[in-house]
C-alpha atoms as a PDB file:
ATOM      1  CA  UNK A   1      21.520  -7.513 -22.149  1.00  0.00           C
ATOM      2  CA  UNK A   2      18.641  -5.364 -23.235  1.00  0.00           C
ATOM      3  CA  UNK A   3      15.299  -5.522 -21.937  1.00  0.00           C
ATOM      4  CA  UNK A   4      12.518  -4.526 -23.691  1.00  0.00           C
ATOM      5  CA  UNK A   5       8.615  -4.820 -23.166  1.00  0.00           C
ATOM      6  CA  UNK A   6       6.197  -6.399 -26.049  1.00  0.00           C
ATOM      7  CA  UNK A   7       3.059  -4.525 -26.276  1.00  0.00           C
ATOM      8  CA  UNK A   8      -0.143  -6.751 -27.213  1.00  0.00           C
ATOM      9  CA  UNK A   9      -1.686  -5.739 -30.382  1.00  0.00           C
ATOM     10  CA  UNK A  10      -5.084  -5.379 -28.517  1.00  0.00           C
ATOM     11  CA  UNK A  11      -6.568  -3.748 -25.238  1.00  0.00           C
ATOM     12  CA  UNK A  12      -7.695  -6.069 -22.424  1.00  0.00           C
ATOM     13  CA  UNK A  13     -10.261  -4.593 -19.865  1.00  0.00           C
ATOM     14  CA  UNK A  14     -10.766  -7.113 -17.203  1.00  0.00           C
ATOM     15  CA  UNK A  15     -13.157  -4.211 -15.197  1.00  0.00           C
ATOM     16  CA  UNK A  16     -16.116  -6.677 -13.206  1.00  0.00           C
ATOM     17  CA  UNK A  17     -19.446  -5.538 -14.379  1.00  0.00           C
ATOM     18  CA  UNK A  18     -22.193  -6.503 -12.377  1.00  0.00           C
ATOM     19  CA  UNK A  19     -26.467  -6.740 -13.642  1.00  0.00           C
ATOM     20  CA  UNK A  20     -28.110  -5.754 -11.152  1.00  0.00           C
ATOM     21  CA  UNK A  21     -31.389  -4.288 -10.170  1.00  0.00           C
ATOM     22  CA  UNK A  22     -31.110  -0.603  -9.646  1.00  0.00           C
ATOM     23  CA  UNK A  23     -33.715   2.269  -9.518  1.00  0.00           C
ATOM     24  CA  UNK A  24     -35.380   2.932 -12.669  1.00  0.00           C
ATOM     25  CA  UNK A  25     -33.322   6.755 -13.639  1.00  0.00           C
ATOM     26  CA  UNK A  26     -29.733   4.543 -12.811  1.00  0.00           C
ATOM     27  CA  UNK A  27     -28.229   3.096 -15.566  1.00  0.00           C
ATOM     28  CA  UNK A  28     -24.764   2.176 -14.000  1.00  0.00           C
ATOM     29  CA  UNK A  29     -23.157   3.306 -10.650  1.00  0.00           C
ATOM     30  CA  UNK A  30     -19.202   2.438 -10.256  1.00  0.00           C
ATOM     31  CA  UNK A  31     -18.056   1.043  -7.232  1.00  0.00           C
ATOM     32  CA  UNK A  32     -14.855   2.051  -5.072  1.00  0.00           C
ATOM     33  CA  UNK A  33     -13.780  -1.736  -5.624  1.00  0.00           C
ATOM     34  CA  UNK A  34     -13.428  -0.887  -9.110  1.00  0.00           C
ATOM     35  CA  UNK A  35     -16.410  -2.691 -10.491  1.00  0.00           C
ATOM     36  CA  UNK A  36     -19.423  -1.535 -12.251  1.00  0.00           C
ATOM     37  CA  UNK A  37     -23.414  -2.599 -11.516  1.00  0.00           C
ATOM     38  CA  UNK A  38     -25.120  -1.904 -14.557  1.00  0.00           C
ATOM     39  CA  UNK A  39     -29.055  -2.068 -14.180  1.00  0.00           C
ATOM     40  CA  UNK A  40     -30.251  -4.719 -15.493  1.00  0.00           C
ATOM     41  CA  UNK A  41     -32.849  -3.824 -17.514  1.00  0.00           C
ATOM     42  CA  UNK A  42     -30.109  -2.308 -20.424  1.00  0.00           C
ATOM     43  CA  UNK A  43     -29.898  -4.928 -22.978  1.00  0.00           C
ATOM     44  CA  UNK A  44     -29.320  -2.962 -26.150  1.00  0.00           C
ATOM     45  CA  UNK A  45     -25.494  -3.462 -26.770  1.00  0.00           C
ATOM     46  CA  UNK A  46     -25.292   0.138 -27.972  1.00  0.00           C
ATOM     47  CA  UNK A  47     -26.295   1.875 -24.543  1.00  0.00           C
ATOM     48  CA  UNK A  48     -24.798  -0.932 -22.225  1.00  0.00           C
ATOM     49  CA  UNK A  49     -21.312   0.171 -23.857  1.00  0.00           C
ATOM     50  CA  UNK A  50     -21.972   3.707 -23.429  1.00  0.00           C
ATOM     51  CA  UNK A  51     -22.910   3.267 -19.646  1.00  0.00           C
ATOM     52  CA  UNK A  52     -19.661   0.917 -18.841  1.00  0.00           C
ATOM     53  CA  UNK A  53     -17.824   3.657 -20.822  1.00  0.00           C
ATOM     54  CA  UNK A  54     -18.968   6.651 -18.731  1.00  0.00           C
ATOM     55  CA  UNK A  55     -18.836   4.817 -15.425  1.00  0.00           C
ATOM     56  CA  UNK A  56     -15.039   3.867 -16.450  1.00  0.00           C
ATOM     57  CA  UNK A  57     -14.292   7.548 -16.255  1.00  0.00           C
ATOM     58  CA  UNK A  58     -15.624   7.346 -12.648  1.00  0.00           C
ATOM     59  CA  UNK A  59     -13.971   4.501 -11.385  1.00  0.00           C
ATOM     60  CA  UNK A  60     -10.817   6.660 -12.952  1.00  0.00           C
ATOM     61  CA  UNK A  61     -11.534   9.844 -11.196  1.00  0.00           C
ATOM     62  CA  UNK A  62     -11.467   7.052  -8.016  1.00  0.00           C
ATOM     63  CA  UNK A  63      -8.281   6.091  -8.735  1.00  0.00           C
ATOM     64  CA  UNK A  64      -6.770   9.462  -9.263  1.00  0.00           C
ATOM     65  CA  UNK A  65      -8.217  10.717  -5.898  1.00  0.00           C
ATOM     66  CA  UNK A  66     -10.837  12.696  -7.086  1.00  0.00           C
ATOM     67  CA  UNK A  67     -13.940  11.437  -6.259  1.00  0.00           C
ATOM     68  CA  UNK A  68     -15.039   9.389  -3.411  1.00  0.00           C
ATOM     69  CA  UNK A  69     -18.456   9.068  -1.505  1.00  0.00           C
ATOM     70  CA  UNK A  70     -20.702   7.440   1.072  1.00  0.00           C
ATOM     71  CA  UNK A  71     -24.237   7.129   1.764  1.00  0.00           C
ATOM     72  CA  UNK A  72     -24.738  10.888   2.157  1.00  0.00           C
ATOM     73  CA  UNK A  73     -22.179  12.500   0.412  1.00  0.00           C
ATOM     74  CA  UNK A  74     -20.255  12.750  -2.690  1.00  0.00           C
ATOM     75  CA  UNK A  75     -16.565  14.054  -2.489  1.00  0.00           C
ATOM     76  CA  UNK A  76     -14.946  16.136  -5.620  1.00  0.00           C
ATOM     77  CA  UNK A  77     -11.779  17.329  -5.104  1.00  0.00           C
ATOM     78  CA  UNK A  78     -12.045  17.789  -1.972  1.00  0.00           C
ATOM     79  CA  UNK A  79     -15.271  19.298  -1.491  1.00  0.00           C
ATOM     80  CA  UNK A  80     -18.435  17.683  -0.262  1.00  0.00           C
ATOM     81  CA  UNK A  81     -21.524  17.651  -1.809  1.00  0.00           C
ATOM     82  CA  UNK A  82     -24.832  16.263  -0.276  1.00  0.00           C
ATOM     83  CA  UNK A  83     -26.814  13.560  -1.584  1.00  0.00           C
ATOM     84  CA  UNK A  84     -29.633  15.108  -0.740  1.00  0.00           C
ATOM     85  CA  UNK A  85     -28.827  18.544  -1.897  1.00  0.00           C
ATOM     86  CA  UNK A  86     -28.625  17.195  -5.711  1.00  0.00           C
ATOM     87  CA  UNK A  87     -29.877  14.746  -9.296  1.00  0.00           C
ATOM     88  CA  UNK A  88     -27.346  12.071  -9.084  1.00  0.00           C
ATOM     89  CA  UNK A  89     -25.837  12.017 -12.739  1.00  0.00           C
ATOM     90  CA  UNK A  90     -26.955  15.723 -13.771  1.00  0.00           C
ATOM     91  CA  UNK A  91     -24.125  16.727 -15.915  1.00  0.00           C
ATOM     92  CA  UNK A  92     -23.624  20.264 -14.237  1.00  0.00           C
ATOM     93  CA  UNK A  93     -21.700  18.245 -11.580  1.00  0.00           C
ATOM     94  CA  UNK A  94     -18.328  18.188 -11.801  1.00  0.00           C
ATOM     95  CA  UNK A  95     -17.493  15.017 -11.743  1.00  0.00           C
ATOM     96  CA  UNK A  96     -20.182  13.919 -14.155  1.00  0.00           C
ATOM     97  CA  UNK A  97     -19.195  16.574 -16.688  1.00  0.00           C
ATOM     98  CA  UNK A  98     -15.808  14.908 -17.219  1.00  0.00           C
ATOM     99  CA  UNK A  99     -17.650  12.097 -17.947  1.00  0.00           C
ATOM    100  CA  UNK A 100     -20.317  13.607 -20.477  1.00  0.00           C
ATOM    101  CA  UNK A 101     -17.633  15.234 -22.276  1.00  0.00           C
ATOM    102  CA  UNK A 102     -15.574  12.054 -23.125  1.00  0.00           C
ATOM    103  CA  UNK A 103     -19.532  11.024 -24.569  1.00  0.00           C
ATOM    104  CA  UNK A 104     -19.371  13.656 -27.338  1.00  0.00           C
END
């Protein structure tokens, strides 16, 4: 008997996104649940699509290991770096230039 698996002829992405109020520089923030909050205030279809996009790559970069955090820190790799050492979401971070570069 041979087995054989049927792909489906389109992409399903069940990831939860959240609206919710944020600080105004946020945009989106993935969660180690695997869900996105996307601020609220985004309602042009364009942008909301480009945040859930780059905060996908995050909650990948969870699931691979590579990034975690807390409430003071972010972990890359490994190494820690302090909230309050840093610009959340500057792309010279490492884990945010992964993301910028799957933008362009």
């Amino acid at each position: 008997m041979t087995k054989f698996k049927l792909k489906p002829p389109y992409e399903i992405d069940n990831t939860p996104v959240y609206l919710t109020k944020e600080k105004e520089d946020v945009l989106g923030r993935a969660n180690k649940a695997g869900s996105i909050n996307l601020n609220c205030e985004v309602v042009n279809p364009d942008l909301i699509k480009k945040v859930c996009d780059h905060e996908k790559v995050h909650l990948d970069q969870i699931e691979r290991g590579d990034l975690t955090y807390d409430d003071k820190n972010v972990y890359w790799k490994g190494k820690c770096y302090p909230r309050n050492k840093m610009q959340e979401g500057a792309e010279s971070l490492p884990w945010e230039k992964e993301a910028y570069d799957k933008e362009k």
